[in-house]
C-alpha atoms as a PDB file:
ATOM      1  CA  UNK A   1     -21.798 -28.026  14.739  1.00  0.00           C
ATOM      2  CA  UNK A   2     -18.473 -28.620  12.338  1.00  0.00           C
ATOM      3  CA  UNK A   3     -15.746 -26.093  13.087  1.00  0.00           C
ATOM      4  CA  UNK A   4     -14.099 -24.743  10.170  1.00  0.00           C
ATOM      5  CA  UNK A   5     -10.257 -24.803  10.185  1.00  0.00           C
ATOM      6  CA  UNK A   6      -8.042 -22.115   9.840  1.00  0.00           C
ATOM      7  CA  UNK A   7      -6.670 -24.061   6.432  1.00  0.00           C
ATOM      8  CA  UNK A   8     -10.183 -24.057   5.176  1.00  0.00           C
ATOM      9  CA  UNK A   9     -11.101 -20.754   6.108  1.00  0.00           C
ATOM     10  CA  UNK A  10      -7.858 -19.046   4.142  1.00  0.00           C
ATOM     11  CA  UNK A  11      -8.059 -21.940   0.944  1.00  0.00           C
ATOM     12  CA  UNK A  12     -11.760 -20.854   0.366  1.00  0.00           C
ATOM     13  CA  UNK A  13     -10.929 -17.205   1.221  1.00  0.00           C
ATOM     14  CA  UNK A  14      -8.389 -17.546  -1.676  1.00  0.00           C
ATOM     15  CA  UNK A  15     -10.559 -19.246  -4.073  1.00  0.00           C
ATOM     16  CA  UNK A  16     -13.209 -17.029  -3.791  1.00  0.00           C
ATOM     17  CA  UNK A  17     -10.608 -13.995  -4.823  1.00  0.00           C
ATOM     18  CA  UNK A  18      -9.537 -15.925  -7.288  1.00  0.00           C
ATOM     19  CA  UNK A  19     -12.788 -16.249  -8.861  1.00  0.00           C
ATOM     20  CA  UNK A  20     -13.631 -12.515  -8.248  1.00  0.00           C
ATOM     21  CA  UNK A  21     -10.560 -11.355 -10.307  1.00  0.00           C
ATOM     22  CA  UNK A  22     -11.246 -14.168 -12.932  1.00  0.00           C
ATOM     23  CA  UNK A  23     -15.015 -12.125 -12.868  1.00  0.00           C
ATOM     24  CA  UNK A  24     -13.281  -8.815 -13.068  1.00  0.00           C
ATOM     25  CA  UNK A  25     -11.338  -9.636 -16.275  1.00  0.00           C
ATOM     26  CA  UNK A  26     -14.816  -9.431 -18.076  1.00  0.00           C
ATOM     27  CA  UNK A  27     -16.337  -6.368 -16.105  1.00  0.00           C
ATOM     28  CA  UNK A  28     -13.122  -4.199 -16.728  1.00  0.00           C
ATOM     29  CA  UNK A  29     -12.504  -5.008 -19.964  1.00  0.00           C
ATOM     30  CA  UNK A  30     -16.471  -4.462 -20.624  1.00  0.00           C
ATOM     31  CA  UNK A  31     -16.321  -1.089 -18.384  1.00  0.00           C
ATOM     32  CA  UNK A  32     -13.209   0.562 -20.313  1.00  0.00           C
ATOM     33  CA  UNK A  33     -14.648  -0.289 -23.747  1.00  0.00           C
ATOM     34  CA  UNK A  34     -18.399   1.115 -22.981  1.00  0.00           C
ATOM     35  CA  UNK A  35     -17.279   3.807 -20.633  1.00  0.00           C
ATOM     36  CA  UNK A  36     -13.969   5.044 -21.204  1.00  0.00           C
ATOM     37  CA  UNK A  37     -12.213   5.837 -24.901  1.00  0.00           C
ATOM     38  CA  UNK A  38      -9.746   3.202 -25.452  1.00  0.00           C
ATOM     39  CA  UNK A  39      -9.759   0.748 -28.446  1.00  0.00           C
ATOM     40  CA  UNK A  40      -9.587  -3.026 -27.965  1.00  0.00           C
ATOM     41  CA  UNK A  41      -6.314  -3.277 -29.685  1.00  0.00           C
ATOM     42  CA  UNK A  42      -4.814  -0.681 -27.155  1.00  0.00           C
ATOM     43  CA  UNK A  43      -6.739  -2.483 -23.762  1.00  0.00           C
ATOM     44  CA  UNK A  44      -5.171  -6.107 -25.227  1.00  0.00           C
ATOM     45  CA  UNK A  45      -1.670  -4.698 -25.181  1.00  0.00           C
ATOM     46  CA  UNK A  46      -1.577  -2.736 -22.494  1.00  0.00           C
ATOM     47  CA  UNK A  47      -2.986  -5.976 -20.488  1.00  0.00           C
ATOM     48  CA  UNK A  48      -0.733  -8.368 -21.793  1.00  0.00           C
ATOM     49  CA  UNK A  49       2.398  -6.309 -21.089  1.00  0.00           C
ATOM     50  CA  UNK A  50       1.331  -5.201 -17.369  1.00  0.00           C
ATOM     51  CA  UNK A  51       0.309  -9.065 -17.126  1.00  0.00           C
ATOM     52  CA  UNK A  52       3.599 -10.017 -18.455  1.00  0.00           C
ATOM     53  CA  UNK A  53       5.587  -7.245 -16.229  1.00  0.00           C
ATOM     54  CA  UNK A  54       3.717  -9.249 -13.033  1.00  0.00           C
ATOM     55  CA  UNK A  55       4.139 -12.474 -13.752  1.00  0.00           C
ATOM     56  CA  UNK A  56       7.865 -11.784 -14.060  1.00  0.00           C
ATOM     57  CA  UNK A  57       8.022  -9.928 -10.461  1.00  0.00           C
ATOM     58  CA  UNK A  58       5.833 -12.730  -8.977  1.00  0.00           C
ATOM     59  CA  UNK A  59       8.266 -15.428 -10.746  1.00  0.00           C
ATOM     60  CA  UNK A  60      10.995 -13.567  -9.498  1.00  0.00           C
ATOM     61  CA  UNK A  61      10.001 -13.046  -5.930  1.00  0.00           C
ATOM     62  CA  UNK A  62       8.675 -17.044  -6.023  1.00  0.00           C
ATOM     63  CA  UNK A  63      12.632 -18.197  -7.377  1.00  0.00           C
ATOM     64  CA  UNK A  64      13.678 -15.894  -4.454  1.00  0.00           C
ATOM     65  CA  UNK A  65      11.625 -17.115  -1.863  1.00  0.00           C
ATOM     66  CA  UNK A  66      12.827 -20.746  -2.914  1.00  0.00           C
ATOM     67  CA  UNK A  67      16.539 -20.341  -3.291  1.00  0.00           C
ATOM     68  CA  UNK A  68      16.377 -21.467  -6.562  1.00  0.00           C
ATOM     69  CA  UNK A  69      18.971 -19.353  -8.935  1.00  0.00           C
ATOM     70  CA  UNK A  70      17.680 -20.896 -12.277  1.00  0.00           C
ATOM     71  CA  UNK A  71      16.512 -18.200 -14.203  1.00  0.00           C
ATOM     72  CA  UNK A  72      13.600 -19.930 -15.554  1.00  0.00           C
ATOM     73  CA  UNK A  73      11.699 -17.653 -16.969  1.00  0.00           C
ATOM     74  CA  UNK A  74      14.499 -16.378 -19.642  1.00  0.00           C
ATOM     75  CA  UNK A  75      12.802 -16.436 -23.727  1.00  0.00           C
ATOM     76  CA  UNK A  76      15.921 -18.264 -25.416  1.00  0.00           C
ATOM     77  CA  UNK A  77      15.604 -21.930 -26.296  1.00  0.00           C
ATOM     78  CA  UNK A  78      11.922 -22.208 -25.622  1.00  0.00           C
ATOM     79  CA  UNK A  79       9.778 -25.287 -27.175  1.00  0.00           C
ATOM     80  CA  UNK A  80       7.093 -24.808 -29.766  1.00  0.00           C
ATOM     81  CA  UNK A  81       4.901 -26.006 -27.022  1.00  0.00           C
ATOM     82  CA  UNK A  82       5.601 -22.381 -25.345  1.00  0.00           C
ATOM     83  CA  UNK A  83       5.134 -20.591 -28.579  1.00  0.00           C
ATOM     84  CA  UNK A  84       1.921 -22.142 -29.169  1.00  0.00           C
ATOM     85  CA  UNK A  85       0.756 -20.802 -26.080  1.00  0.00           C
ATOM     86  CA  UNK A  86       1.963 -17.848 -26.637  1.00  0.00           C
ATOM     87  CA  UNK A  87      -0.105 -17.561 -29.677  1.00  0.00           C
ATOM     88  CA  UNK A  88      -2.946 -19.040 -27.931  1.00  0.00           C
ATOM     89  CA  UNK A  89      -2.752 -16.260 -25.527  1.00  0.00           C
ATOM     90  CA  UNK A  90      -2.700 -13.618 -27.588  1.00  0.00           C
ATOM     91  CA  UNK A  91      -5.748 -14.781 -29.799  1.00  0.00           C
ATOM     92  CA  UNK A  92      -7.855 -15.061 -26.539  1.00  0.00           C
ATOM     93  CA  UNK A  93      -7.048 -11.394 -25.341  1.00  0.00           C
ATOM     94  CA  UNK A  94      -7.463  -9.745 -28.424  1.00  0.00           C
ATOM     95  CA  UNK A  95     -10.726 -11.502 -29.604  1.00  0.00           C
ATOM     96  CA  UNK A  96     -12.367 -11.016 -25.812  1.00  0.00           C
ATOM     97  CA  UNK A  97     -11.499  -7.079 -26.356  1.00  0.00           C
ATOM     98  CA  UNK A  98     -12.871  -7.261 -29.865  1.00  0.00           C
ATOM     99  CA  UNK A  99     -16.097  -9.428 -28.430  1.00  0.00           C
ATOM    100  CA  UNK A 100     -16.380  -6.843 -25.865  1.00  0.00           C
ATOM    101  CA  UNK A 101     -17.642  -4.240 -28.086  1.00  0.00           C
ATOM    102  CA  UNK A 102     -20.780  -5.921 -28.745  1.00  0.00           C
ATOM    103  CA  UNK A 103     -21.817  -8.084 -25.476  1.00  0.00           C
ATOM    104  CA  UNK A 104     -23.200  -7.307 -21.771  1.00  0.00           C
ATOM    105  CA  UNK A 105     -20.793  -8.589 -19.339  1.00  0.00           C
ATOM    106  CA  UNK A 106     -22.277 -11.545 -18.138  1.00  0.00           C
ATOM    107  CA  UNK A 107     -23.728 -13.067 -21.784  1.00  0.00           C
ATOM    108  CA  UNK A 108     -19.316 -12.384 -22.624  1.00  0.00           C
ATOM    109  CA  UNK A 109     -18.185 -14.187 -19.870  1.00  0.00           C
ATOM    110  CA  UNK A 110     -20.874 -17.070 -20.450  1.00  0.00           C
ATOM    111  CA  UNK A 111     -20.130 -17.938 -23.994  1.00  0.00           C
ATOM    112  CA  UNK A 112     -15.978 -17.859 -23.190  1.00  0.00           C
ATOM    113  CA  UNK A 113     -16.548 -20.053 -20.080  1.00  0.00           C
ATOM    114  CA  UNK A 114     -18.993 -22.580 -22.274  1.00  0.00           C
ATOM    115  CA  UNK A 115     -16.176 -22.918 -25.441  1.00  0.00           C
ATOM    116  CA  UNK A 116     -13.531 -23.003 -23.081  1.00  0.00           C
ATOM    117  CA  UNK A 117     -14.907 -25.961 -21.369  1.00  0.00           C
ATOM    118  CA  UNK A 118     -16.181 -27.830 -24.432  1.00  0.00           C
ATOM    119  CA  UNK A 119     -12.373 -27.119 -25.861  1.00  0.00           C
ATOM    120  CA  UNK A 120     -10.890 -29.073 -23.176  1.00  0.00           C
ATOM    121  CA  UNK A 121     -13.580 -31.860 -22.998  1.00  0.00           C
ATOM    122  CA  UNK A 122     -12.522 -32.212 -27.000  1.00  0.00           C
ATOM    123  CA  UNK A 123      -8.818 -32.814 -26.046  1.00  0.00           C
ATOM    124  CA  UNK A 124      -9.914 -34.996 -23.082  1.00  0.00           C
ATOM    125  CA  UNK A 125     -11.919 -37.147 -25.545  1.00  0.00           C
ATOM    126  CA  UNK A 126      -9.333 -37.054 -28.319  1.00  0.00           C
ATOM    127  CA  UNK A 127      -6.599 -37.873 -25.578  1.00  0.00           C
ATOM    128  CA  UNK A 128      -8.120 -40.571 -23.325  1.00  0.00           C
ATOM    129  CA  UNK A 129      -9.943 -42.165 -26.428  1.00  0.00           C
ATOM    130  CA  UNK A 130     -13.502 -41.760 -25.600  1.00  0.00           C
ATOM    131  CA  UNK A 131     -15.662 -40.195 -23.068  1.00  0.00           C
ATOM    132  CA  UNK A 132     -18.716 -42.014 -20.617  1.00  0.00           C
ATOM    133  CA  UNK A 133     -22.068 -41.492 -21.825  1.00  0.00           C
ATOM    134  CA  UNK A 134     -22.868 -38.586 -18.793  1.00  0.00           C
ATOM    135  CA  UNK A 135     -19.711 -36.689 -19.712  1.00  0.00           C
ATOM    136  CA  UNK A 136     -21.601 -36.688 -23.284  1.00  0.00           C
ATOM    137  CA  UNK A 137     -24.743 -35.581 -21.909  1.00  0.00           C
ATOM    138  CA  UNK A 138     -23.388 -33.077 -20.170  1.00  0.00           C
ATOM    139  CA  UNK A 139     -21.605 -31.433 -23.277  1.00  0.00           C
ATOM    140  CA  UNK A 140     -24.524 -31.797 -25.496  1.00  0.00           C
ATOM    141  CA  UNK A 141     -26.320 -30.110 -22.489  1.00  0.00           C
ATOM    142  CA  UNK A 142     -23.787 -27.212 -22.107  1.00  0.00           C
ATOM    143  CA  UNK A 143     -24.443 -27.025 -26.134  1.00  0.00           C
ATOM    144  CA  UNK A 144     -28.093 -26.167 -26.322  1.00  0.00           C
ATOM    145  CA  UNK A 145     -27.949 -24.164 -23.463  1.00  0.00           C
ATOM    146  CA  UNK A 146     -25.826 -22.144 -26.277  1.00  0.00           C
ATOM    147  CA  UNK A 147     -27.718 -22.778 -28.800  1.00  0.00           C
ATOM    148  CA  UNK A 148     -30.595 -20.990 -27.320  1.00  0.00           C
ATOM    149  CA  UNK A 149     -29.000 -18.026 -25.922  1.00  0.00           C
ATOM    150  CA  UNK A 150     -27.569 -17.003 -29.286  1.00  0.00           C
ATOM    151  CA  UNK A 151     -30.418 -18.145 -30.830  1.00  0.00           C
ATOM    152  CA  UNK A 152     -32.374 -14.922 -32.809  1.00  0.00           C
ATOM    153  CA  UNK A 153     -35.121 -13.670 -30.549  1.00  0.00           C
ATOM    154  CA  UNK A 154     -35.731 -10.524 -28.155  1.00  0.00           C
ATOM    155  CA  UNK A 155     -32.417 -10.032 -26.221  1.00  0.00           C
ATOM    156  CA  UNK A 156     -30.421 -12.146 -28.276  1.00  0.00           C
ATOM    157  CA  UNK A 157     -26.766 -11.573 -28.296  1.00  0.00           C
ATOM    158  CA  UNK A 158     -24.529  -9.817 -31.147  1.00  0.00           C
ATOM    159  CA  UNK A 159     -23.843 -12.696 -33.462  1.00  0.00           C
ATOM    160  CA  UNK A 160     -20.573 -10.931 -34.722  1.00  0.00           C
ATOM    161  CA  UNK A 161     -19.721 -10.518 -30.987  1.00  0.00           C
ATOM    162  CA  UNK A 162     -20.500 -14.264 -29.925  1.00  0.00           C
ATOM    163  CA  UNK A 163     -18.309 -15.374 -32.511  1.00  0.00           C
ATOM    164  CA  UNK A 164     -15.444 -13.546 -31.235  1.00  0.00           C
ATOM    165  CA  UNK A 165     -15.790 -14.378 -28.081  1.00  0.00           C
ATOM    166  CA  UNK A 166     -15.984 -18.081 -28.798  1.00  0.00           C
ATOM    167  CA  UNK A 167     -12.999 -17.825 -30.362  1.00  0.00           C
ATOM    168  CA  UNK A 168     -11.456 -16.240 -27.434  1.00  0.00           C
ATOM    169  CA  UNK A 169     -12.903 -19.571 -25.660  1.00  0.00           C
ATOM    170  CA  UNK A 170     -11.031 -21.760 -27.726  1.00  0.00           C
ATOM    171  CA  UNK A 171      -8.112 -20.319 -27.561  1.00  0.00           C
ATOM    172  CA  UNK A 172      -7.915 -20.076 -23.845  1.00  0.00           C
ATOM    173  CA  UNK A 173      -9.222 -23.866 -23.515  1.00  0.00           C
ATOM    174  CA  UNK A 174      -6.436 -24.919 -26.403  1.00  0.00           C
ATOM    175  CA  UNK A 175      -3.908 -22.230 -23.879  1.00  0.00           C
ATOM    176  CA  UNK A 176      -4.521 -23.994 -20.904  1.00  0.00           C
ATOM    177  CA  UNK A 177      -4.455 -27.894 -22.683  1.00  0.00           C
ATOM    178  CA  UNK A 178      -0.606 -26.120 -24.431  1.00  0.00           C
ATOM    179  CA  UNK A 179      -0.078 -25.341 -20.303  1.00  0.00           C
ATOM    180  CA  UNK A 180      -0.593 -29.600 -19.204  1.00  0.00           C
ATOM    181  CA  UNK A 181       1.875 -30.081 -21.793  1.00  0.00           C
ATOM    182  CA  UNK A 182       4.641 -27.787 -20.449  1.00  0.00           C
ATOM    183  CA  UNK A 183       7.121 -29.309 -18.018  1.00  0.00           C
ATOM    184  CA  UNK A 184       7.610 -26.220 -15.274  1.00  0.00           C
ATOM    185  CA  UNK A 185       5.505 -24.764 -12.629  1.00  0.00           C
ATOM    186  CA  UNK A 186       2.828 -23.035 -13.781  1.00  0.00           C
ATOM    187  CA  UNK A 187       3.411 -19.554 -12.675  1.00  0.00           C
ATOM    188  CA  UNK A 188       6.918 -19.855 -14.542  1.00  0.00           C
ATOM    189  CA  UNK A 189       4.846 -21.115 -17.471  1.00  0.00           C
ATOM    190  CA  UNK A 190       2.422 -18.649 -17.491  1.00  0.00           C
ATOM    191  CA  UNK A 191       5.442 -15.665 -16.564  1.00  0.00           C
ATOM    192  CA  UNK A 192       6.919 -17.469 -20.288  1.00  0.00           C
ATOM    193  CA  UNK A 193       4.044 -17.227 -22.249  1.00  0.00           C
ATOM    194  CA  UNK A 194       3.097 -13.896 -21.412  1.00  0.00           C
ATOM    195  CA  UNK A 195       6.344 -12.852 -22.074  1.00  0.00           C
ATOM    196  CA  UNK A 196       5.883 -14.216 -25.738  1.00  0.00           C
ATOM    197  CA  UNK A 197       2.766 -13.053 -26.545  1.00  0.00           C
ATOM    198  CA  UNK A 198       4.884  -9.173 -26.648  1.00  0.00           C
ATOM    199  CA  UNK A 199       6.213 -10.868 -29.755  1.00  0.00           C
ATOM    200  CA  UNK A 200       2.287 -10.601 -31.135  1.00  0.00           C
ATOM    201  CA  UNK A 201       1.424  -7.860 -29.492  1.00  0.00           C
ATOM    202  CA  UNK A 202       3.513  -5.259 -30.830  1.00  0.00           C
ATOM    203  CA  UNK A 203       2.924  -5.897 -34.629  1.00  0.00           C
ATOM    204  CA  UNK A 204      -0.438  -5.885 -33.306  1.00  0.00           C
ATOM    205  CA  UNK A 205      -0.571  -2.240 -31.898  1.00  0.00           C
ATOM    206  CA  UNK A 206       1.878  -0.980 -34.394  1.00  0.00           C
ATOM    207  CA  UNK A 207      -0.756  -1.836 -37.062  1.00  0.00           C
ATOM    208  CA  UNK A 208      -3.817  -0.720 -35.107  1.00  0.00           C
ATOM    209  CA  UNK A 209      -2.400   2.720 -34.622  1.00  0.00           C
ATOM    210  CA  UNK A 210      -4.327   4.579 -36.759  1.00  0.00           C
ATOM    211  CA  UNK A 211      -7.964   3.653 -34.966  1.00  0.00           C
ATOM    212  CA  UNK A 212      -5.892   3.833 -31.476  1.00  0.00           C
ATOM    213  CA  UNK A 213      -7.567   5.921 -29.212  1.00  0.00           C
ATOM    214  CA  UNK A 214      -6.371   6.182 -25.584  1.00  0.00           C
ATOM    215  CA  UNK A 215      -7.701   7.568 -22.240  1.00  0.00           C
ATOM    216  CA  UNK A 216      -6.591   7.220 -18.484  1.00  0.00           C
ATOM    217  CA  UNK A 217      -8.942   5.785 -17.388  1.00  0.00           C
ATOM    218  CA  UNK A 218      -8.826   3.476 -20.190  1.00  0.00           C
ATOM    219  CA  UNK A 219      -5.461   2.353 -19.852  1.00  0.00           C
ATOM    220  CA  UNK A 220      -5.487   1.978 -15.723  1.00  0.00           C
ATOM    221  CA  UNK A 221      -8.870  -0.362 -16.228  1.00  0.00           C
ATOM    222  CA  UNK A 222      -6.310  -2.212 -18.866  1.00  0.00           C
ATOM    223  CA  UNK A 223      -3.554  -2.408 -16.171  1.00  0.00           C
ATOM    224  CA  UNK A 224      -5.890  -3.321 -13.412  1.00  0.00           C
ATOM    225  CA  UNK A 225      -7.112  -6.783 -15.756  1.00  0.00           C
ATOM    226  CA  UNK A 226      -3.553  -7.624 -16.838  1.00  0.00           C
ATOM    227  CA  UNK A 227      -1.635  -6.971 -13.973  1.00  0.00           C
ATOM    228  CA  UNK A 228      -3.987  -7.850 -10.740  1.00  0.00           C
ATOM    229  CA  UNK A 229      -7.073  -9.841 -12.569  1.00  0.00           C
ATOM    230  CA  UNK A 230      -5.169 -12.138 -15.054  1.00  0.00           C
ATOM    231  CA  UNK A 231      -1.816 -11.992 -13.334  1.00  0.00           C
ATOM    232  CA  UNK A 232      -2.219 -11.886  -9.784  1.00  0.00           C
ATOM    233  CA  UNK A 233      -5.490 -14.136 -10.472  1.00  0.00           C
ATOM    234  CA  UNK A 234      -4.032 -16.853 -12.150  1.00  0.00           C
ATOM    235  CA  UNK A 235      -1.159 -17.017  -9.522  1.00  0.00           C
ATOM    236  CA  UNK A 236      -3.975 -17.569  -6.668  1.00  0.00           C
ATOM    237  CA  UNK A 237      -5.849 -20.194  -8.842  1.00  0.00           C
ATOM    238  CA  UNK A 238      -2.958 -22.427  -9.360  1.00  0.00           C
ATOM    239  CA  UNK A 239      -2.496 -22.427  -5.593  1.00  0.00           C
ATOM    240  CA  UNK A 240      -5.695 -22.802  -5.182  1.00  0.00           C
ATOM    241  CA  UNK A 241      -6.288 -25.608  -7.024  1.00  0.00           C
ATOM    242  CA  UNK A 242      -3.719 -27.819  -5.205  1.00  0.00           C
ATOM    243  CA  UNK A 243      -5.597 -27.666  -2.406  1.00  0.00           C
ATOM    244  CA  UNK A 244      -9.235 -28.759  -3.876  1.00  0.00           C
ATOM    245  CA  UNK A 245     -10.415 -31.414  -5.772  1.00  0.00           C
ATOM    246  CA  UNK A 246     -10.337 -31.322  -9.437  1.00  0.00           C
ATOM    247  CA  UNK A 247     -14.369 -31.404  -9.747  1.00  0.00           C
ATOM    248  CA  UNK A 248     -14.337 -28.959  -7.106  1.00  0.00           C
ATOM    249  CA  UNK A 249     -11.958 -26.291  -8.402  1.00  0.00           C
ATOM    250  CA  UNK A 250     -14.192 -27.419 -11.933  1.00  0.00           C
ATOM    251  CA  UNK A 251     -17.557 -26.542  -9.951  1.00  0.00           C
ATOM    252  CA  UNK A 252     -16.382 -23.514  -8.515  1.00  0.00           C
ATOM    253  CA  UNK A 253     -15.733 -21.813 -11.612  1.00  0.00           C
ATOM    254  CA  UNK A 254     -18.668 -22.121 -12.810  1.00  0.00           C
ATOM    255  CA  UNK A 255     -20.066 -19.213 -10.326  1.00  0.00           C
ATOM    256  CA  UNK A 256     -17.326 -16.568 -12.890  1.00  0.00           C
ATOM    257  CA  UNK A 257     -20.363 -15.871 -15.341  1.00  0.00           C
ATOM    258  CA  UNK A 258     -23.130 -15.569 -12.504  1.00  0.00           C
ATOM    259  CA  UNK A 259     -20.878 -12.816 -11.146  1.00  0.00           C
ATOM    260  CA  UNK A 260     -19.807 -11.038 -14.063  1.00  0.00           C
ATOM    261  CA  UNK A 261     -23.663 -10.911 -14.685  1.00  0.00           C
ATOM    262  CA  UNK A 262     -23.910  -9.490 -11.844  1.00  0.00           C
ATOM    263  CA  UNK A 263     -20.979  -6.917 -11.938  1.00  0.00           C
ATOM    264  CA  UNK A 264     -22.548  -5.959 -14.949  1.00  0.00           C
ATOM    265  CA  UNK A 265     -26.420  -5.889 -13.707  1.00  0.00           C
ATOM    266  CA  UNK A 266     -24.564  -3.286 -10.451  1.00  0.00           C
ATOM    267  CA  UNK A 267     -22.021  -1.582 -12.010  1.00  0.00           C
ATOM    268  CA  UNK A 268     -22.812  -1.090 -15.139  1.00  0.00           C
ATOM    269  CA  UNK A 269     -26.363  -1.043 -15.575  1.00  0.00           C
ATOM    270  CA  UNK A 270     -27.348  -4.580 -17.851  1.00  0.00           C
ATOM    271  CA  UNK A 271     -30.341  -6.316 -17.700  1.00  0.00           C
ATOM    272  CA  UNK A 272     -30.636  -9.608 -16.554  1.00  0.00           C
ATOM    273  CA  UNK A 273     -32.573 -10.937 -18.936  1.00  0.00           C
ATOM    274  CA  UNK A 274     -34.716 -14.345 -18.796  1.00  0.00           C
ATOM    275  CA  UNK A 275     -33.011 -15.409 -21.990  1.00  0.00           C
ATOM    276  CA  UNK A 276     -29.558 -15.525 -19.859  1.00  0.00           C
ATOM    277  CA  UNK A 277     -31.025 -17.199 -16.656  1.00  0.00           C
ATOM    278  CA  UNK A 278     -32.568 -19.935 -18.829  1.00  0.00           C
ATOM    279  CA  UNK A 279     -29.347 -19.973 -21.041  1.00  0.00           C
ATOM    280  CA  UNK A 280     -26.719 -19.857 -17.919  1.00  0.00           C
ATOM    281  CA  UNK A 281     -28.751 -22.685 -16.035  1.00  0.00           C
ATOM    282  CA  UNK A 282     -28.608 -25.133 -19.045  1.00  0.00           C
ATOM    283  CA  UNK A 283     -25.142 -24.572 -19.756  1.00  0.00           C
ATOM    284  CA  UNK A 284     -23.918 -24.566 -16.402  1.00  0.00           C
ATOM    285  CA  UNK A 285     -25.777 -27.798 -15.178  1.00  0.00           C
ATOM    286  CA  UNK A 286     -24.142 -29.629 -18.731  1.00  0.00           C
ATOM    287  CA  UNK A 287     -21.237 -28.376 -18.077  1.00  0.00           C
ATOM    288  CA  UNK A 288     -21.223 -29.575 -14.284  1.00  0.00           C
ATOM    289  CA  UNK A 289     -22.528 -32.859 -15.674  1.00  0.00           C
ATOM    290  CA  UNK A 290     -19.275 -33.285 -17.224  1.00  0.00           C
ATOM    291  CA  UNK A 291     -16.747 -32.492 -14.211  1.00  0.00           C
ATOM    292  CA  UNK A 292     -18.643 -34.920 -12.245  1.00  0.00           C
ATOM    293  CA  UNK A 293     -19.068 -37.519 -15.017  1.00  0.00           C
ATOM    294  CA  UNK A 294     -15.321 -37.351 -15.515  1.00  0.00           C
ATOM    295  CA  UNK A 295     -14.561 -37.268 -11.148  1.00  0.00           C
ATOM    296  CA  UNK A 296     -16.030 -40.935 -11.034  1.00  0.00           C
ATOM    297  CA  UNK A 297     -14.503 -42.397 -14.386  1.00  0.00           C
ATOM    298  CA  UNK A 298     -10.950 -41.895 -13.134  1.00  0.00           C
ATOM    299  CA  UNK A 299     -11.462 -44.122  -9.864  1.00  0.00           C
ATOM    300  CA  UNK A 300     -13.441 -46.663 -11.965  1.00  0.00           C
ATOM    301  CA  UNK A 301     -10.214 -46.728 -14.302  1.00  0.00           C
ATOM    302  CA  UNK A 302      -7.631 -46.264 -11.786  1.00  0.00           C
ATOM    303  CA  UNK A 303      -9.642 -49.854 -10.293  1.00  0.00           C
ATOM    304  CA  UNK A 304      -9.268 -52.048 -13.522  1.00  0.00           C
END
């Protein structure tokens, strides 16, 4: 009988909360727009600024820790590359708050996770010039599996509200293609762009004011996914994923929907329907296709 290692106990411990929190971002943000009375304009801000406020104090504690006394994370001087996140950023948050008004929890976090994985297998076929025939298979997979859930039909999603939220995919897969480019760690990076994205948000808010509406328990569900499930999150994952595989960190996020399906199905009350089983295996399986398809091209390259 194998014997699990401390190491392996605490790295899967830690991926497993990552993945929760990355789950949470779509049940809060679904649970304070259905249940509470705060806009989407008002949950975006008030997630990117408590996001951006612990990204700094992580940063900060991290520079500490290390002795380093660069103060990396200050705005001046920054590349386009940085602003272009930033932008990226903001366009994901506000159109997954916007798309939030119209889908379930789990159909949401489906339709981001698909279009932010085709987004990056894009730039991996416009940047290694070409992809293998499985990785293709896979994508056209992930693609119909899509097709069909927003296809009309009983229990077929919000159209208006599947567009925005493959938007918000985009953006984050074009945000986190912007984040290979950036020379720095990647909590710094992500501490930066955060911090930029206040640039959009407050035009934002300032012209949403007159449809704000605001409630406590609105705005602590808003603190709760910027500052612990998109901050704190994202500074787990990118431990995290030093210590697995790249096709295994790749699999493992593809559990994110099936949980935020079934946040949603416990804590607030959505059917699972047989539309979104169907739908989530097809895309899922293409989509896994493609991580593995791309795990045994790079040895076969690396060999030539």
């Amino acid at each position: 009988m194998a014997v699990i290692s401390k190491k392996e106990l605490t790295n899967t411990t830690m991926a497993m909360l990552a993945l929760l929190f990355f789950a949470a971002n779509s049940v809060l943000c679904r649970m304070a727009l259905a249940e509470t009375n705060i806009d989407p304009a008002s949950f975006t801000s008030i997630r990117l600024v408590s996001g951006a406020i612990m990204l700094f104090l992580l940063s900060s504690i991290d520079c500490w820790r290390r002795g380093d006394d660069d103060d990396g994370c200050k705005l001046t001087h920054r590349p386009l590359e940085h602003w272009l996140a930033a932008a990226m950023l903001f366009l994901y948050a506000a159109a997954f708050s916007f798309a939030y008004m119209y889908l379930d929890t789990g159909v949401g976090a489906l339709v981001l996770f698909a279009f932010v994985q085709l987004t990056m297998f894009a730039y991996s076929h416009y940047k290694e010039g070409g992809a293998s025939g499985l990785e293709y298979i896979g994508a056209l997979t992930a693609i119909c599996g899509l097709g069909y859930l927003v296809s009309p039909g009983i229990h077929a999603p919000d159209m208006w509200g599947a567009a925005l939220m493959a938007i918000s995919g985009i953006a984050w897969g074009a945000y986190s293609v912007l984040g290979k480019e950036i020379k720095l760690p990647q909590l710094k990076a992500n501490c930066i762009n955060f911090r930029l994205s206040l640039f959009f948000v407050v035009p934002f808010f300032l012209l949403n004011i007159p449809m704000n509406a605001l409630s406590a328990d609105g705005v602590w569900l808003a603190i709760a996914s910027g500052a612990i499930a998109s901050a704190v999150g994202y500074a787990i994952w990118y431990w995290v994923v030093k210590q697995f595989k790249a096709t295994q960190a790749g699999v493992m996020q593809l559990t994110v929907p099936l949980i935020a399906a079934y946040a949603g199905f416990l804590f607030l009350d959505e059917a699972l329907t047989m539309r979104m089983a169907i739908a989530a295996t097809v895309i899922l399986l293409g989509i896994a296709v493609t991580f593995v398809a791309k795990e045994r091209k790079q040895p076969a390259a690396t060999n030539r």
